[in-house]
Protein backbone atom coordinates (compact mmCIF):
# COMPACT_ATOMS: atom_id res chain seq x y z
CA UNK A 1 143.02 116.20 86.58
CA UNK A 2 142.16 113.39 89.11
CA UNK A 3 145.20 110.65 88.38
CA UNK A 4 147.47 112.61 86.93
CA UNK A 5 150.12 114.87 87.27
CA UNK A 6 151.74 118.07 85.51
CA UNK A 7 155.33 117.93 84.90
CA UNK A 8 156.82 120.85 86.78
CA UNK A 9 158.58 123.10 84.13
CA UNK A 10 160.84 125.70 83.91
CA UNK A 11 157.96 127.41 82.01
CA UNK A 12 154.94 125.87 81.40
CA UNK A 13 154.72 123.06 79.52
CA UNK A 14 152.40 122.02 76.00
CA UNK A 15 148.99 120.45 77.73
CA UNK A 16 150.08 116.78 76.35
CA UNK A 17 152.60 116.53 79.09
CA UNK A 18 151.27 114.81 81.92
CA UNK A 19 151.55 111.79 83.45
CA UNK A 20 149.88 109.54 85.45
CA UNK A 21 150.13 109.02 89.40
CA UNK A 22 152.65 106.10 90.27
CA UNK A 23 150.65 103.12 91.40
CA UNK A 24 150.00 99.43 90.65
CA UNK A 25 151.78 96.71 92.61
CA UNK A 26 154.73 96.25 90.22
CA UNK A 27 155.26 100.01 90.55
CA UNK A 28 155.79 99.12 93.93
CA UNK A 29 157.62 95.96 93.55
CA UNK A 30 160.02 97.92 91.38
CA UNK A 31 160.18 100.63 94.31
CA UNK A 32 160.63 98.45 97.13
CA UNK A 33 163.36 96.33 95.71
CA UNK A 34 165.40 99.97 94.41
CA UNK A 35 165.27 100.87 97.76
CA UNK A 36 165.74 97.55 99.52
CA UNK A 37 169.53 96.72 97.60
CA UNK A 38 170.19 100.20 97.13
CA UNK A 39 170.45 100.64 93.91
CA UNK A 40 170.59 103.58 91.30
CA UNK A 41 168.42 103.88 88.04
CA UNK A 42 168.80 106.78 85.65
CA UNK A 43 164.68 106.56 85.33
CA UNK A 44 165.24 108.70 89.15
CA UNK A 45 168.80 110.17 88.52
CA UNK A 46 167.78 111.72 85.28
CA UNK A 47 164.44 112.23 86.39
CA UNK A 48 162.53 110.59 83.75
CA UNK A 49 158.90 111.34 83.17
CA UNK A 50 158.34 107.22 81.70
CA UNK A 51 158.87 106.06 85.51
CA UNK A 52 155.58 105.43 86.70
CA UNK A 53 154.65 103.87 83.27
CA UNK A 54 157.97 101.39 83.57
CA UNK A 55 157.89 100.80 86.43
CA UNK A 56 154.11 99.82 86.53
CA UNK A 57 155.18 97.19 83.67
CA UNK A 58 157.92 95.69 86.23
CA UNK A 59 160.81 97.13 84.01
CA UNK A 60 163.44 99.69 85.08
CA UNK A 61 167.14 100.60 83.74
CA UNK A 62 169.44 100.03 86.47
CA UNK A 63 172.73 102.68 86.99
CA UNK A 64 175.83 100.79 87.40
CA UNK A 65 179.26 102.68 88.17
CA UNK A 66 178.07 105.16 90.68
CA UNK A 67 176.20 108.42 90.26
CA UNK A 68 178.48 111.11 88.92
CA UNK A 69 179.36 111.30 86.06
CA UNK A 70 182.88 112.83 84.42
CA UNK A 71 181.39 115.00 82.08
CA UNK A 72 179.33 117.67 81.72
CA UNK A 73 176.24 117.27 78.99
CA UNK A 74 174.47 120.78 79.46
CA UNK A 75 170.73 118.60 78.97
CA UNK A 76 171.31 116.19 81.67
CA UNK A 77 170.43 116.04 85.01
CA UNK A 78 172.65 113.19 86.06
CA UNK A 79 175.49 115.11 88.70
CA UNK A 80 179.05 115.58 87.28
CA UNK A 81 182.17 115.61 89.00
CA UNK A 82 184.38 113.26 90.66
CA UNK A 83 183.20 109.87 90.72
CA UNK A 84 183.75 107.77 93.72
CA UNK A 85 185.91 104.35 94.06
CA UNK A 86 183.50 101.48 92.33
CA UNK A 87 181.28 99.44 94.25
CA UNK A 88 181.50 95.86 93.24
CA UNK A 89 178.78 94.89 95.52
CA UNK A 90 176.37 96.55 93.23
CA UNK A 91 176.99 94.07 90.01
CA UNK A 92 174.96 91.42 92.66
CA UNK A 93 172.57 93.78 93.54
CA UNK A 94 171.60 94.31 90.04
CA UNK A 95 171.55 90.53 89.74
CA UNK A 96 169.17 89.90 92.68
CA UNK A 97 166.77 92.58 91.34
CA UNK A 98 166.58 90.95 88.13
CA UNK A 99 165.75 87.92 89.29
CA UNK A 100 163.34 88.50 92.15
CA UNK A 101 161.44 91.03 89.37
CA UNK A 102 161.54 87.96 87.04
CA UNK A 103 162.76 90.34 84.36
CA UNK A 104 163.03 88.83 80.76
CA UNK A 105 164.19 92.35 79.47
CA UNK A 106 166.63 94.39 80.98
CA UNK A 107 168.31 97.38 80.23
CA UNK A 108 171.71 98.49 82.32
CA UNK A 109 173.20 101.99 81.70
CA UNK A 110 176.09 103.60 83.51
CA UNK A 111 177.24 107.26 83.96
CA UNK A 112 180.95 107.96 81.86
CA UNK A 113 183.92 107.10 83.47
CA UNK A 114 186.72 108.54 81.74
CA UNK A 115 188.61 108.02 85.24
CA UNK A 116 188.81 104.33 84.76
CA UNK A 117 190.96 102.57 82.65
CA UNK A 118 188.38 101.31 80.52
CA UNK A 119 185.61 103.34 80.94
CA UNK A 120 183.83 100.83 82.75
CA UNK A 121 183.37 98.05 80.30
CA UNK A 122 184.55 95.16 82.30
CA UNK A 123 181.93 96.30 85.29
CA UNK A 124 179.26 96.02 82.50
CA UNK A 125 180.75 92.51 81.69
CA UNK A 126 180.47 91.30 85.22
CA UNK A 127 177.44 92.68 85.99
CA UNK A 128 175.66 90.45 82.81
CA UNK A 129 177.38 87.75 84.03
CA UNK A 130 176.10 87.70 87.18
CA UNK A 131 172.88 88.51 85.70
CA UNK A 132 172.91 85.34 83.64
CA UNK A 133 174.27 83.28 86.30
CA UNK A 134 170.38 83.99 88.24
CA UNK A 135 168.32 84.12 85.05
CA UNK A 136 169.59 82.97 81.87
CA UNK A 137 166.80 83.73 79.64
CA UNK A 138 166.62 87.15 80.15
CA UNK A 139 167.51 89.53 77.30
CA UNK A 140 170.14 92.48 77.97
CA UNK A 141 170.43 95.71 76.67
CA UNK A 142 173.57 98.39 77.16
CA UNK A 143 172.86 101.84 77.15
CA UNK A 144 177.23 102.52 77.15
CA UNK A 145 179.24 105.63 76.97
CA UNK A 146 181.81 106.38 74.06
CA UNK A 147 184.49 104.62 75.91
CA UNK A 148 186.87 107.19 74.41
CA UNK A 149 190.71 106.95 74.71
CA UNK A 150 191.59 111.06 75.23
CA UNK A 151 194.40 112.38 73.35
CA UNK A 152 195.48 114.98 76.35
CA UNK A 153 197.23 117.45 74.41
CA UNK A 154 194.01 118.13 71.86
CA UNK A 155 191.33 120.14 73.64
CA UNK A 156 189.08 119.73 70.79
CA UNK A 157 188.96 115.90 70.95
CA UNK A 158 189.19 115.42 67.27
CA UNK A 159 191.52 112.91 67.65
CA UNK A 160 189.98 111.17 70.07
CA UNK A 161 189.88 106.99 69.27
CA UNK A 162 187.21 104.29 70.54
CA UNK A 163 189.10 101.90 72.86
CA UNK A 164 188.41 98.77 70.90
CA UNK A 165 189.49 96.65 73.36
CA UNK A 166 186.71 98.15 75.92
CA UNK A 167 184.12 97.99 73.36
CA UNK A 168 184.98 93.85 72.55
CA UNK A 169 184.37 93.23 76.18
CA UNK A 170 181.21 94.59 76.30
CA UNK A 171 180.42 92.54 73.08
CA UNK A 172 181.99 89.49 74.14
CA UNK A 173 179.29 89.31 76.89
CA UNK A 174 176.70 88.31 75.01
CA UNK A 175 174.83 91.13 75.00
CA UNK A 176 171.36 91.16 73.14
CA UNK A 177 171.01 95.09 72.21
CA UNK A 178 173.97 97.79 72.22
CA UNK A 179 172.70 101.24 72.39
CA UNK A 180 174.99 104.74 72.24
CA UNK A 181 172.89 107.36 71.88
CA UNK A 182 174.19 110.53 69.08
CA UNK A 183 171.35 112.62 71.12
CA UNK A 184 171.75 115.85 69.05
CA UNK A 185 172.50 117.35 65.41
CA UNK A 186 175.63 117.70 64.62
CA UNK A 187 175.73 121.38 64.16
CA UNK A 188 174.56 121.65 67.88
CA UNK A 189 176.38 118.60 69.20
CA UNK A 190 179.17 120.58 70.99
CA UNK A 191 176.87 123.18 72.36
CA UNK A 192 175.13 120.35 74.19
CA UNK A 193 177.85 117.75 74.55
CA UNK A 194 180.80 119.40 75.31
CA UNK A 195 182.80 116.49 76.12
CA UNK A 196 181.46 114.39 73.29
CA UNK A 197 182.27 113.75 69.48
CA UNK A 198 179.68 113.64 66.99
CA UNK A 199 181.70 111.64 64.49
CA UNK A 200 183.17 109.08 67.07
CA UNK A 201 179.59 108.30 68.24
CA UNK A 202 178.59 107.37 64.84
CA UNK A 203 182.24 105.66 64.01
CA UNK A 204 181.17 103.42 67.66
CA UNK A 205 178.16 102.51 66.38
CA UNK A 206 179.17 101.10 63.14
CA UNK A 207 182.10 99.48 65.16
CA UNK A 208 179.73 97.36 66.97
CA UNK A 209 178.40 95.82 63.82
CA UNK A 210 182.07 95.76 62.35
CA UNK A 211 182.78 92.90 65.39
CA UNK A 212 179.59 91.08 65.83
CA UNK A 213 177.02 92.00 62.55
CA UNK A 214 174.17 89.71 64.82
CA UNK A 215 173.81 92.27 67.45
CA UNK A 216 171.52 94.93 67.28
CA UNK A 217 171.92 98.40 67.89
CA UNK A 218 169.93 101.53 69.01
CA UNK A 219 170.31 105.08 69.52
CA UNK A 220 168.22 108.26 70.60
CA UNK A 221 168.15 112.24 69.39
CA UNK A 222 167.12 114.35 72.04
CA UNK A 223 164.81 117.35 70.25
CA UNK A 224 163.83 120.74 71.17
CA UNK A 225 167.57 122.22 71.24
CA UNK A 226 167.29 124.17 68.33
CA UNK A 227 167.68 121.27 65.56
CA UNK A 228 165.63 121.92 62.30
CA UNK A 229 163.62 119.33 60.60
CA UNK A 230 166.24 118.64 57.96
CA UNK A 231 168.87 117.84 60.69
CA UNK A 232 166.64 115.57 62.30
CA UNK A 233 166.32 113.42 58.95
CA UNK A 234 169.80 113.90 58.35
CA UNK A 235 171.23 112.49 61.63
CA UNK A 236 168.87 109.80 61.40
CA UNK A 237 169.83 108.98 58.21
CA UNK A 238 173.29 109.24 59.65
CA UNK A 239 172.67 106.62 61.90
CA UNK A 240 171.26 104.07 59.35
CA UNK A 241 173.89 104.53 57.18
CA UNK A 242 176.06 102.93 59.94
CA UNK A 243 173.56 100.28 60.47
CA UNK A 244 171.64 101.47 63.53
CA UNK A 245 168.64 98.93 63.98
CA UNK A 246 166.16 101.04 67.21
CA UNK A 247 166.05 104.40 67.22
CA UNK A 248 164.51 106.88 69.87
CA UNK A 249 162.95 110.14 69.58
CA UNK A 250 161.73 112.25 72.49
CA UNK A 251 161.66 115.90 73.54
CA UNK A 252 164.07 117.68 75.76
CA UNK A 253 162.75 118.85 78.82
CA UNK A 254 164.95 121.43 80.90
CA UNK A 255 166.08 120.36 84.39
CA UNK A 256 166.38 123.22 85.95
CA UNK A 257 167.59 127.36 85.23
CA UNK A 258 171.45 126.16 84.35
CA UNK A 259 170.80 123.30 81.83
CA UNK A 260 170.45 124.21 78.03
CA UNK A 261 167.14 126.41 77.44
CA UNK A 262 164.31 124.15 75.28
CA UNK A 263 163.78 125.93 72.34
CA UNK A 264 161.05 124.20 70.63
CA UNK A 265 158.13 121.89 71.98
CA UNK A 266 157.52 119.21 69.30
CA UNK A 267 153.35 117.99 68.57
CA UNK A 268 152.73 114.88 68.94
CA UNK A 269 151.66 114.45 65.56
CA UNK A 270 155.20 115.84 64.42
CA UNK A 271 156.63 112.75 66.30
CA UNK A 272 154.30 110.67 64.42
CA UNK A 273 155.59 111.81 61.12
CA UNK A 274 159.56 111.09 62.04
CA UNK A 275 158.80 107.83 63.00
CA UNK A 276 157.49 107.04 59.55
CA UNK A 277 160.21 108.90 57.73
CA UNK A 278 162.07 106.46 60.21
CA UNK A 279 160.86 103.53 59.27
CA UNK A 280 161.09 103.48 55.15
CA UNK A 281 164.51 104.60 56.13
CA UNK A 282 165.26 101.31 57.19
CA UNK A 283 164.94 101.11 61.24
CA UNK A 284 163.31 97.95 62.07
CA UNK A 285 161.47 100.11 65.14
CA UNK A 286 161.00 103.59 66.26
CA UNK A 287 159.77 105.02 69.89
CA UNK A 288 158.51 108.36 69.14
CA UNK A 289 156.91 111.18 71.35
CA UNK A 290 157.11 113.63 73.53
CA UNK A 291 157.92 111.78 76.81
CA UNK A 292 159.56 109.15 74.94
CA UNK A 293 163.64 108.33 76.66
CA UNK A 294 165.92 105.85 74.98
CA UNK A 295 165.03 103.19 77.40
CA UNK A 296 161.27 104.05 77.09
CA UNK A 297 159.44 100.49 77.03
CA UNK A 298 162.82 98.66 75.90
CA UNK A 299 160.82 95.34 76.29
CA UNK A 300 158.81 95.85 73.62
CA UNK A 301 162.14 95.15 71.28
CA UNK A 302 162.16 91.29 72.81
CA UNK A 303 160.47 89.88 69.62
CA UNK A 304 162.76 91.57 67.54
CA UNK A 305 165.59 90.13 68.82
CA UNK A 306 166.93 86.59 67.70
């Protein structure tokens, strides 16, 4: 066990979860400069179990917008409630980081802010642009929320609409890789996502390449919530049908006692054989495995990006 780490668990865990110790000077570099401009990344908020390995490769995903989030996702560790007023200050920050990590891949995620007028969108605009204004050859990546306009008198959300407007901003910024991520089967969706919609997620998606057809996009499905095999391949087919470049697959790990219970722990060697039913489906790359996030080594997508 010398070097490594066991996850803790709600209940013990398969024996291929482990991870190794954080160390490495770019692990600290990483640290140090979090720390130093105060900044938030959802590899700590959502206690990610890829952060040492990130890290130790000088990468991170920054978390613009605050740390609460609006909603309520009963897998996520990220704190809901009541969000408070937006820092501005923090679009530099990110900037500053960027550049003294000489990042050439970056990936910038927020928490949802139904609160705000548009969701957030033009605070992802400004933060790339004052990313490119400090290094202009670094590739971005979004990580972005539905950016759903509510209809208030539907609880059920069905007729719920993408704000188009907040999704051309975002697009507008030259951004190199937009990722939403569906994160469950549909038949579970609402039993995990309470304040999400299945369909709009995909109709997003497809959206993106609707606008701009150059940009590439990328999503993630969360497993272990009770999802068969033949939902897996049929969400994932789902998501190719609307043109979904990257796709991530990773297991769900439980927080804590009040998140959603995990109900199956997936083999390696099972992740092995959706990423190749992945691929000759049409994705032009697939992160698979158990401790795989949808952020997990985002850098390695650089090459595939013109």
């Amino acid at each position: 066990m010398s070097g490594l780490i066991q996850i803790k668990p709600q209940r013990r865990h398969p024996d291929w979860f482990k991870i190794k110790f954080p160390s490495g000077e770019s692990y600290g570099k990483v640290k140090g400069l979090v720390k130093t401009n105060r900044l938030r990344t959802i590899c700590e908020e959502a206690k990610c179990p890829n952060l040492s390995e990130c890290w130790s490769h000088g990468t991170a995903t920054f978390l613009i917008l605050g740390d609460t989030c609006t909603r309520y996702c009963g897998y996520c560790n990220v704190k809901t409630g009541k969000p408070e007023e937006v820092d501005f200050s923090e679009l530099k920050k990110v900037a500053d980081a960027v550049k003294k990590l000489n990042l050439k891949y970056v990936v910038i995620t927020s928490v949802t802010r139904d609160d705000l007028g548009d969701g957030g969108a033009s605070i992802y605009v400004d933060t790339i642009k004052e990313i490119r204004k400090l290094n202009r050859n670094c590739k971005v990546e979004l990580l972005i929320p539905d950016f759903r306009l509510r209809n208030k008198d539907n609880k059920n959300n069905r007729d719920d609409k993408i704000s188009i407007d907040a999704l051309k901003k975002v697009i507008g910024a030259r951004v190199d890789v937009l990722g939403h991520n569906i994160e469950a089967v549909r038949r579970i969706f609402l039993k995990v996502r309470k304040g999400g919609n299945y369909d709009l997620s995909l109709q997003l998606l497809k959206t993106i390449k609707k606008i701009n057809k150059k940009i590439k996009t990328k999503s993630g499905i969360i497993l272990g919530l009770g999802e068969t095999k033949e939902e897996i391949i049929e969400t994932m087919q789902e998501l190719r049908d609307n043109d979904v470049d990257f796709l991530t697959l990773g297991q769900y790990l439980q927080p804590s006692e009040k998140h959603v219970k995990i109900e199956k722990y997936y083999k390696p060697e099972e992740f092995g054989e959706l990423k190749e039913i992945g691929l000759k489906m049409g994705f032009r790359h697939v992160e698979a495995g158990p401790l795989v996030r949808s952020s997990y080594r985002a850098d390695r997508l650089d090459s595939m990006i013109e």
